[in-house]
N, C-alpha and C. Protein backbone atom coordinates (compact mmCIF):
# COMPACT_ATOMS: atom_id res chain seq x y z
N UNK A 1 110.94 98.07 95.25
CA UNK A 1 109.50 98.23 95.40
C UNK A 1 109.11 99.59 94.83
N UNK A 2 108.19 99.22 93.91
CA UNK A 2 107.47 100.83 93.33
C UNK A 2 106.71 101.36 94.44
N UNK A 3 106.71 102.93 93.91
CA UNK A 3 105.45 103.36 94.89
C UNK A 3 104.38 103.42 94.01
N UNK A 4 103.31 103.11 94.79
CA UNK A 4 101.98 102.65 94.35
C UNK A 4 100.55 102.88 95.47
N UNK A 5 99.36 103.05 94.50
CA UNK A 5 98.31 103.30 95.86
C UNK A 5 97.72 102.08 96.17
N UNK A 6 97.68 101.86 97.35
CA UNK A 6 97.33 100.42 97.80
C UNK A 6 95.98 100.37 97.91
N UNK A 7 95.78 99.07 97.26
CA UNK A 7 94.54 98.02 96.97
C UNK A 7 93.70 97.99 98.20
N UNK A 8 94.58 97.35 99.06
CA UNK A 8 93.86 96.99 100.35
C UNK A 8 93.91 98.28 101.87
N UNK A 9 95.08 98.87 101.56
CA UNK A 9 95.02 99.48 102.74
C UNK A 9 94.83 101.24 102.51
N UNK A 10 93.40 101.69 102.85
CA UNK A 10 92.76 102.74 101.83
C UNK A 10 91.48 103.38 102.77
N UNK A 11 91.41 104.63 102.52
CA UNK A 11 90.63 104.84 102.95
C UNK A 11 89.36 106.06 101.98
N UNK A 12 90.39 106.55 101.10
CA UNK A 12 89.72 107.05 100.03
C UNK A 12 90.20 106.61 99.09
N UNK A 13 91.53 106.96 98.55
CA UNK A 13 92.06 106.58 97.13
C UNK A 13 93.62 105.88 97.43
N UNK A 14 93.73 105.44 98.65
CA UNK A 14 95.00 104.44 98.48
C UNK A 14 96.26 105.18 98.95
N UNK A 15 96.52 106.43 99.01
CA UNK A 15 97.68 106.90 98.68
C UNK A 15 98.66 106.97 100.01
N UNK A 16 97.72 107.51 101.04
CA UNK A 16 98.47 107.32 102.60
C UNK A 16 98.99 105.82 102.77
N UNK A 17 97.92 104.56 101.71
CA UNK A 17 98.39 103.16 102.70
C UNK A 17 99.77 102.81 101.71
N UNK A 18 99.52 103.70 100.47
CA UNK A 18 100.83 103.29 99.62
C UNK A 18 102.54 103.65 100.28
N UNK A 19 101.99 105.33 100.42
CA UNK A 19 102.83 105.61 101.29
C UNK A 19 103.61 105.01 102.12
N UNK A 20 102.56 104.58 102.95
CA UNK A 20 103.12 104.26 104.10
C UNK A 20 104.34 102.46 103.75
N UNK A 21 102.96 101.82 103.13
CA UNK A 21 103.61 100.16 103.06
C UNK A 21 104.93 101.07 102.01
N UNK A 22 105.28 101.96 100.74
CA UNK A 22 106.38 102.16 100.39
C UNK A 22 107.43 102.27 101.74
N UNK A 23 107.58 103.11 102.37
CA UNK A 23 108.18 104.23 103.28
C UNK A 23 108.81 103.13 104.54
N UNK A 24 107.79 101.63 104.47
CA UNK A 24 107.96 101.05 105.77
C UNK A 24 107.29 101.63 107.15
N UNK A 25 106.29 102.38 107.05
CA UNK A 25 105.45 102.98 107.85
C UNK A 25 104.41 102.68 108.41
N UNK A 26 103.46 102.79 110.18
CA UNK A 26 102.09 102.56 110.19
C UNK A 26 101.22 103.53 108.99
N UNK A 27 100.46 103.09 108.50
CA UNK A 27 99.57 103.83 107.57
C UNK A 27 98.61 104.61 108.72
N UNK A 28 97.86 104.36 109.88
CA UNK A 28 97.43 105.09 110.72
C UNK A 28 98.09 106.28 110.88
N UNK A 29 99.41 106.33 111.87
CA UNK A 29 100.12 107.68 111.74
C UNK A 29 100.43 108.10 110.78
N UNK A 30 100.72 108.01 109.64
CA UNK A 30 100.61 108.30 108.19
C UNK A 30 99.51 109.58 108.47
N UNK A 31 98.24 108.85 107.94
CA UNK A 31 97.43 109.62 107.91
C UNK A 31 97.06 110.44 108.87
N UNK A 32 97.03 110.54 109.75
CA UNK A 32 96.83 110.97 111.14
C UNK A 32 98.03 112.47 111.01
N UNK A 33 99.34 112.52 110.45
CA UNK A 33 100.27 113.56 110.39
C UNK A 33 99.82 113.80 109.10
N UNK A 34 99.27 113.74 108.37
CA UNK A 34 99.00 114.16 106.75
C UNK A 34 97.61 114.97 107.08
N UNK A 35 96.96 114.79 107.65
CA UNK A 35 95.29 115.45 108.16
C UNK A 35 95.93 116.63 109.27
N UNK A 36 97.13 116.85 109.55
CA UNK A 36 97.73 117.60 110.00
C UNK A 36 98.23 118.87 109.82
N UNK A 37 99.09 117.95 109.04
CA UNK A 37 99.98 118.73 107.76
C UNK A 37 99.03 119.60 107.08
N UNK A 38 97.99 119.11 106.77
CA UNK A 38 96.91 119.73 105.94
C UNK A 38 96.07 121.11 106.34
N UNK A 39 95.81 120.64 107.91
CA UNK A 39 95.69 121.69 108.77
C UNK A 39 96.61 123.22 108.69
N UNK A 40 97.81 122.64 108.93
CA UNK A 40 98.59 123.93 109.18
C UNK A 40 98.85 124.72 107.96
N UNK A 41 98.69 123.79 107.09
CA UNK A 41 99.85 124.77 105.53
C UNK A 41 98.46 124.92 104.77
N UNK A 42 97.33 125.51 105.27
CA UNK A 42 95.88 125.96 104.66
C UNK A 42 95.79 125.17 103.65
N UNK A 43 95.60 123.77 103.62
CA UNK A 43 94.86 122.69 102.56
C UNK A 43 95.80 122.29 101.90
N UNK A 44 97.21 122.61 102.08
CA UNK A 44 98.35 122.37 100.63
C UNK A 44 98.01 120.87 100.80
N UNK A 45 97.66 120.50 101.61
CA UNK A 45 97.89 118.43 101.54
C UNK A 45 96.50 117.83 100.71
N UNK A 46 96.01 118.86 100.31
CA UNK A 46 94.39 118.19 99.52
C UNK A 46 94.59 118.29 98.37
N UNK A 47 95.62 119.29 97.97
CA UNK A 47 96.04 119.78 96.55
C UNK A 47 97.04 118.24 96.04
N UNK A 48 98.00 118.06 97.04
CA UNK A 48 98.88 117.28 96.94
C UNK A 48 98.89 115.74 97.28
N UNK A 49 97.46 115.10 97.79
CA UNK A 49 96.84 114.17 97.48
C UNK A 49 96.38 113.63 96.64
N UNK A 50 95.71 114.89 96.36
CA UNK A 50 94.50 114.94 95.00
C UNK A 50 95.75 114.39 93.57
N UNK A 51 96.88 115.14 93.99
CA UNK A 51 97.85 115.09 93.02
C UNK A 51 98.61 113.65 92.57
N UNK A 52 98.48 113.23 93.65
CA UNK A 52 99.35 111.80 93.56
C UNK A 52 98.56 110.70 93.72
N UNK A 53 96.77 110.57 93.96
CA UNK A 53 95.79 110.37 93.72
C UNK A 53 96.10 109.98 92.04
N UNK A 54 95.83 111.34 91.15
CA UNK A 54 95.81 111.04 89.89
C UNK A 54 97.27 110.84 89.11
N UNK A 55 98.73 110.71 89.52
CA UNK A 55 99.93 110.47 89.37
C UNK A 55 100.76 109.08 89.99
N UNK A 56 100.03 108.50 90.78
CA UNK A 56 100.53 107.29 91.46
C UNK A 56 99.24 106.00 90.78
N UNK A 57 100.17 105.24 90.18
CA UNK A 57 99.61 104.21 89.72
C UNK A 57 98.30 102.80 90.66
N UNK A 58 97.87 102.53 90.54
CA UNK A 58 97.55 101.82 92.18
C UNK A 58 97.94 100.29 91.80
N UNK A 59 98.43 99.73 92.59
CA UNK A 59 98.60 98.35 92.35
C UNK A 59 98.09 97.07 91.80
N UNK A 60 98.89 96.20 91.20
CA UNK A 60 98.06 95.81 90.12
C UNK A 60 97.13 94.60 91.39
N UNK A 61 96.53 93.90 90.67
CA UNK A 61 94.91 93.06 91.62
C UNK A 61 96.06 92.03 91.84
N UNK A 62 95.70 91.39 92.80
CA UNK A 62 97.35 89.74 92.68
C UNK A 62 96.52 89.12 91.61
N UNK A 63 97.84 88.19 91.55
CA UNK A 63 97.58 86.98 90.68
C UNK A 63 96.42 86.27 91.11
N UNK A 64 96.01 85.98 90.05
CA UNK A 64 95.15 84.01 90.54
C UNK A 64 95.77 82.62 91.14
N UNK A 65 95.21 82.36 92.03
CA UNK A 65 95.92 81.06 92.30
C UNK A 65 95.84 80.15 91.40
N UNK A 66 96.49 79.29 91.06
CA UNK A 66 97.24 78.64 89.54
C UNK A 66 96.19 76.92 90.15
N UNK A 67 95.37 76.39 89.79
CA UNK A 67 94.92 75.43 90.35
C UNK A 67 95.15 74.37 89.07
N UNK A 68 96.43 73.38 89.05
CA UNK A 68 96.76 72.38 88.25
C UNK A 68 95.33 71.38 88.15
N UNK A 69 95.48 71.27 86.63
CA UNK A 69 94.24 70.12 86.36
C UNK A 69 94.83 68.66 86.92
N UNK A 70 93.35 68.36 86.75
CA UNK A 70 93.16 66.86 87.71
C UNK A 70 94.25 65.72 86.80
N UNK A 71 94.79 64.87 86.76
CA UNK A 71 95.72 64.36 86.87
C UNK A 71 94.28 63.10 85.63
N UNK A 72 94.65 63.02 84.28
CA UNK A 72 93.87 62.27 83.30
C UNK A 72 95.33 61.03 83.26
N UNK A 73 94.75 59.87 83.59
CA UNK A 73 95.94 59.09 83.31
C UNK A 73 95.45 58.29 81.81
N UNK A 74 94.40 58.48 81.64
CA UNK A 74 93.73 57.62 79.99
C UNK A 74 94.39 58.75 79.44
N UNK A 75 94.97 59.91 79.24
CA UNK A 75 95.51 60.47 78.13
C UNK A 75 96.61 60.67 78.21
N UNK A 76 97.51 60.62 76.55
CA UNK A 76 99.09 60.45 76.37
C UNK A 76 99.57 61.68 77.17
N UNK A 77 100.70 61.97 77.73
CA UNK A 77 101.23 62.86 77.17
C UNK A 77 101.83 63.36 76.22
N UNK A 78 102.09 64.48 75.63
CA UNK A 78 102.62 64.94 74.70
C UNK A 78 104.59 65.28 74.74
């Protein structure tokens, strides 16, 4: 599994829910110790968001569901 910023689980730019679904983690406490972290080490975690924000790819959209055509029995197959 790549790491990647997640699509669905986000609250600005993806990167805590990437984190976390990478890591096997709640994304709540995720973020919750990262707004922390951020606290104590005077902003280093805004620098280093911001960073992997623009360095972490975000995941691609899913597929389409594949919906087979209707079943023409007047035509050959090939």
């Amino acid at each position: 599994m790549k790491l990647r910023r997640s699509r669905d689980d986000y609250q600005i730019a993806g990167v805590c829910g990437g984190l976390a679904n990478h890591f096997g983690l709640d994304s709540g406490r995720l973020r919750v110790v990262w707004v922390l972290a951020t606290l104590f080490t005077a902003f280093a975690g805004v620098v280093l968001y911001l960073a992997l924000w623009y360095l972490l790819p975000a995941e691609p959209p899913p597929a389409p569901a594949f919906d087979p055509p209707p079943l023409q029995p007047w035509k050959k197959s090939l």
